[in-house]
Protein backbone atom coordinates (compact mmCIF):
# COMPACT_ATOMS: atom_id res chain seq x y z
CA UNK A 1 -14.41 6.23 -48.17
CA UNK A 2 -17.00 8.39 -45.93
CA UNK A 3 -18.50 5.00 -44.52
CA UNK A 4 -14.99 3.48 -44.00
CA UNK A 5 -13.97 7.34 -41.55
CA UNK A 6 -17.67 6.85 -39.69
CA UNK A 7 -17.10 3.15 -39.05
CA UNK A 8 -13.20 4.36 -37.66
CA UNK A 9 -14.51 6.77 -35.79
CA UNK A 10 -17.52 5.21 -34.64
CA UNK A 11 -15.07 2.18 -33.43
CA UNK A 12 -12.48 4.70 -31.76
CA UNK A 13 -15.23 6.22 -29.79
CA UNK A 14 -16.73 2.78 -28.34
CA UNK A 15 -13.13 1.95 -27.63
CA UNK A 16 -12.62 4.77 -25.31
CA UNK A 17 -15.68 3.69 -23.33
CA UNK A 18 -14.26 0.02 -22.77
CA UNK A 19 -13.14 0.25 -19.03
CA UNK A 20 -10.54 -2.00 -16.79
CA UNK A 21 -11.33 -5.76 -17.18
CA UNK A 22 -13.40 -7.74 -14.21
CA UNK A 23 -10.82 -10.09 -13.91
CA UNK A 24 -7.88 -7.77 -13.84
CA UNK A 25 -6.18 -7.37 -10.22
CA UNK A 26 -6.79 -4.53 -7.74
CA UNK A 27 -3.33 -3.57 -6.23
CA UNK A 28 -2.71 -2.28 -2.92
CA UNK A 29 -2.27 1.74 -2.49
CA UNK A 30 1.40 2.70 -1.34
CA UNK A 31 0.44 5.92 0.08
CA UNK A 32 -2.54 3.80 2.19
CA UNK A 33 0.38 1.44 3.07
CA UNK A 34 1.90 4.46 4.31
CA UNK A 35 -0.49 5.72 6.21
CA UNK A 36 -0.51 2.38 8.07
CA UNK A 37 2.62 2.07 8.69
CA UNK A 38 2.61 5.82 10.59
CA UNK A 39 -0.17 4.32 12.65
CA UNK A 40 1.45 0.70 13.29
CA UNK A 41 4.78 3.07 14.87
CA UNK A 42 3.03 6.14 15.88
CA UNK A 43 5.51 8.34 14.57
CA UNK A 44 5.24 9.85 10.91
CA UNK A 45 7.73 9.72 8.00
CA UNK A 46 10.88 11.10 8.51
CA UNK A 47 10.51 11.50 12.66
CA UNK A 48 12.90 9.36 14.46
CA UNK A 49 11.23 5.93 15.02
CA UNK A 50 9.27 6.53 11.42
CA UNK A 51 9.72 5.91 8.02
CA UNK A 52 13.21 7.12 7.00
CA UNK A 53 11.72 7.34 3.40
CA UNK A 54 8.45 6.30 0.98
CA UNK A 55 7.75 2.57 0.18
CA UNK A 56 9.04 2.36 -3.45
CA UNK A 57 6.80 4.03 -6.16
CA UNK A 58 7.58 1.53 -8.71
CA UNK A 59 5.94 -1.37 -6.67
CA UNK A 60 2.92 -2.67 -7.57
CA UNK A 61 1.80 -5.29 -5.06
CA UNK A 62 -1.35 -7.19 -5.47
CA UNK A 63 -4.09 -6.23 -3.27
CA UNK A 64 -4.22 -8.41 0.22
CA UNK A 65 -7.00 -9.98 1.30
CA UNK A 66 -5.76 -10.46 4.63
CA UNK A 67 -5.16 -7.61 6.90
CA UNK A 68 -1.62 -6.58 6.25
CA UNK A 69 1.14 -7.90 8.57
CA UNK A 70 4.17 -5.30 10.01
CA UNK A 71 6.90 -7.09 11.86
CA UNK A 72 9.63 -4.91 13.83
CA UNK A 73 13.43 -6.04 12.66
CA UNK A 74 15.48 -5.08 15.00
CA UNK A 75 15.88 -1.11 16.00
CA UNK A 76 16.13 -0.19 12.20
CA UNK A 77 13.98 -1.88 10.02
CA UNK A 78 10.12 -3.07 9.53
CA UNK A 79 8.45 -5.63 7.22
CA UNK A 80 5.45 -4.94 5.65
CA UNK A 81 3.84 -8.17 4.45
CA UNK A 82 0.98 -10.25 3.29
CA UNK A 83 1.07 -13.70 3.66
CA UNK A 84 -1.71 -14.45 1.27
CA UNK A 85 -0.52 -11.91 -1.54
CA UNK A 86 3.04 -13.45 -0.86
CA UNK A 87 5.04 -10.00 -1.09
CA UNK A 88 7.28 -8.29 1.38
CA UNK A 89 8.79 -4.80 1.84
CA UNK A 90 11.28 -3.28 4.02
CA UNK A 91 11.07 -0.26 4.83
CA UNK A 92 14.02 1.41 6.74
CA UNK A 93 13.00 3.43 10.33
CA UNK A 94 14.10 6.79 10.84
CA UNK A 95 17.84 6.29 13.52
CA UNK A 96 18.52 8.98 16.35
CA UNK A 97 21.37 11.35 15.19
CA UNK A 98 24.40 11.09 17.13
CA UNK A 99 24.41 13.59 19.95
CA UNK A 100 21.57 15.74 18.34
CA UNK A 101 24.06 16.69 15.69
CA UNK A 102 22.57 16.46 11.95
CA UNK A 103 25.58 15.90 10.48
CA UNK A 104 27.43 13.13 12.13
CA UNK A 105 24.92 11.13 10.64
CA UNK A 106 25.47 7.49 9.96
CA UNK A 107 27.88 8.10 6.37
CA UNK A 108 27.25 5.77 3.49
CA UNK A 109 29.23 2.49 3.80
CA UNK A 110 27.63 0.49 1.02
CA UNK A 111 26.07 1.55 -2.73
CA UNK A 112 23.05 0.08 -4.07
CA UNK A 113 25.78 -2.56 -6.49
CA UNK A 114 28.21 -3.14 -4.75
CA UNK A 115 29.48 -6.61 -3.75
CA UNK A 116 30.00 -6.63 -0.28
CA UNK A 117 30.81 -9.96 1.92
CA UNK A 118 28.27 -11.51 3.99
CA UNK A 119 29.90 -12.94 7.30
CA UNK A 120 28.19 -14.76 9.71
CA UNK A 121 30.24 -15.68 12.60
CA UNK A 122 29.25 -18.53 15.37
CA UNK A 123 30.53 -20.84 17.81
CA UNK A 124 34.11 -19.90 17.47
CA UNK A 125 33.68 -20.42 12.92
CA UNK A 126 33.00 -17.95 10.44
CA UNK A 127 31.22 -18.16 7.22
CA UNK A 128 31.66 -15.84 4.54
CA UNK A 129 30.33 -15.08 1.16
CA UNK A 130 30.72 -12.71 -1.43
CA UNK A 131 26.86 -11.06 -2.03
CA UNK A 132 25.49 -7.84 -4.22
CA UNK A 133 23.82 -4.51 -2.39
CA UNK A 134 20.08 -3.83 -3.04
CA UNK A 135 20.17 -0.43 -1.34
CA UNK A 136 22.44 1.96 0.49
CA UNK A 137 23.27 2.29 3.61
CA UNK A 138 25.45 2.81 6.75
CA UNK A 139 26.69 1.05 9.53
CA UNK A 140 23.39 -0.42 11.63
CA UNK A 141 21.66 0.22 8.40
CA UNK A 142 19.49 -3.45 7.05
CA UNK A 143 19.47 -3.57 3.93
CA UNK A 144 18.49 -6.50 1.42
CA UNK A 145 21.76 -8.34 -0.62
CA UNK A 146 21.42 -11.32 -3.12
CA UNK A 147 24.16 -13.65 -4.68
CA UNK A 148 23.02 -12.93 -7.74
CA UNK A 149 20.25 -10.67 -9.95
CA UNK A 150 17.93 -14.06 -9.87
CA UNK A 151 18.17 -14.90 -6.70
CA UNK A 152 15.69 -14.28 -4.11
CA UNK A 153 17.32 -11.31 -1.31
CA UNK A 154 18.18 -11.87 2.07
CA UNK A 155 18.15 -9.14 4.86
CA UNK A 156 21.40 -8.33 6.44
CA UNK A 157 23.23 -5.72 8.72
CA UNK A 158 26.07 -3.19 7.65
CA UNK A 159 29.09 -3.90 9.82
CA UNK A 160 31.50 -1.76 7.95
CA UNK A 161 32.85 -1.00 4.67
CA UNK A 162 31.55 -3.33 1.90
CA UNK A 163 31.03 -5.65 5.38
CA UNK A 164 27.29 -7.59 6.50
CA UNK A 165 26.14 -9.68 8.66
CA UNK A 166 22.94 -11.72 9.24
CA UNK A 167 20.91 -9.19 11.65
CA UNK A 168 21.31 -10.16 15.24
CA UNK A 169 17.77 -11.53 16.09
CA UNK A 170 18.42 -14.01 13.25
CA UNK A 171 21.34 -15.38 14.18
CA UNK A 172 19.72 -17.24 16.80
């Protein structure tokens, strides 16, 4: 019984001193991302023209090994990306309060959920079709909607209650 506890403990011990796999994947730092992203708009989190919030602690993206791509969407939005890594985030910019007034900012038009209606409207016809909220948001706001929980999301504006639209530069 006394060799069977050594050989436990014993086996225990050399356990703890195992570390992290070779082949196991580094994955890219959200606060570095962060960081970044301040540079990329030289304005920090939270300023108008910065991050309106942080990038999603519950993301783990696989390390690039590319330098990391950030794409201005319109007035509202930017996408972090790396090609290589094949992941994407959006990260929602920091809006200009009406008049300098705190309050009158934008109110919340769509819940993270909801099923709102995607129209896209063209040439004198309109397309419409009934899609599912990743996010909040208000009017202006872009946030990602899918048809469904397996399909892929697409990026779209907030035109009013329960209301998107493709974003403007996409309609193109």
């Amino acid at each position: 019984m006394r060799i069977a506890k050594q050989i436990i403990l014993t086996g225990s011990a050399l356990i703890g001193t195992v570390s992290v796999p070779l082949h196991a994947k580094a994955m890219e730092s959200l606060p570095a991302l962060e960081r970044q992203l301040a540079l990329f708009l030289g304005k920090q989190q939270g300023e108008v023209g910065g991050a309106r919030s942080n990038i999603d602690r519950r993301l783990r993206l696989n390390r690039c090994t590319r330098p990391i791509d950030f794409q201005m969407r319109g007035k509202g939005l930017v996408v972090i990306s790396c090609g290589p890594s094949n992941w994407r985030v959006p990260v929602a910019l920091e809006q200009s309060p009406n008049n300098g007034d705190p309050s009158s900012r934008n109110p919340l038009m769509v819940k993270r959920g909801q099923p709102v209606l995607l129209v896209i409207e063209k040439d004198g016809f309109m397309i419409s079709r009934q899609m599912q909220a990743d996010r909040n948001g208000g009017i202006g706001d872009i946030i990602p909607v899918r048809a469904s929980r397996k399909s892929s999301p697409i990026l779209a504006e907030i035109t009013g209650q329960g209301r998107v639209s493709l974003p403007s530069h996409q309609q193109n």
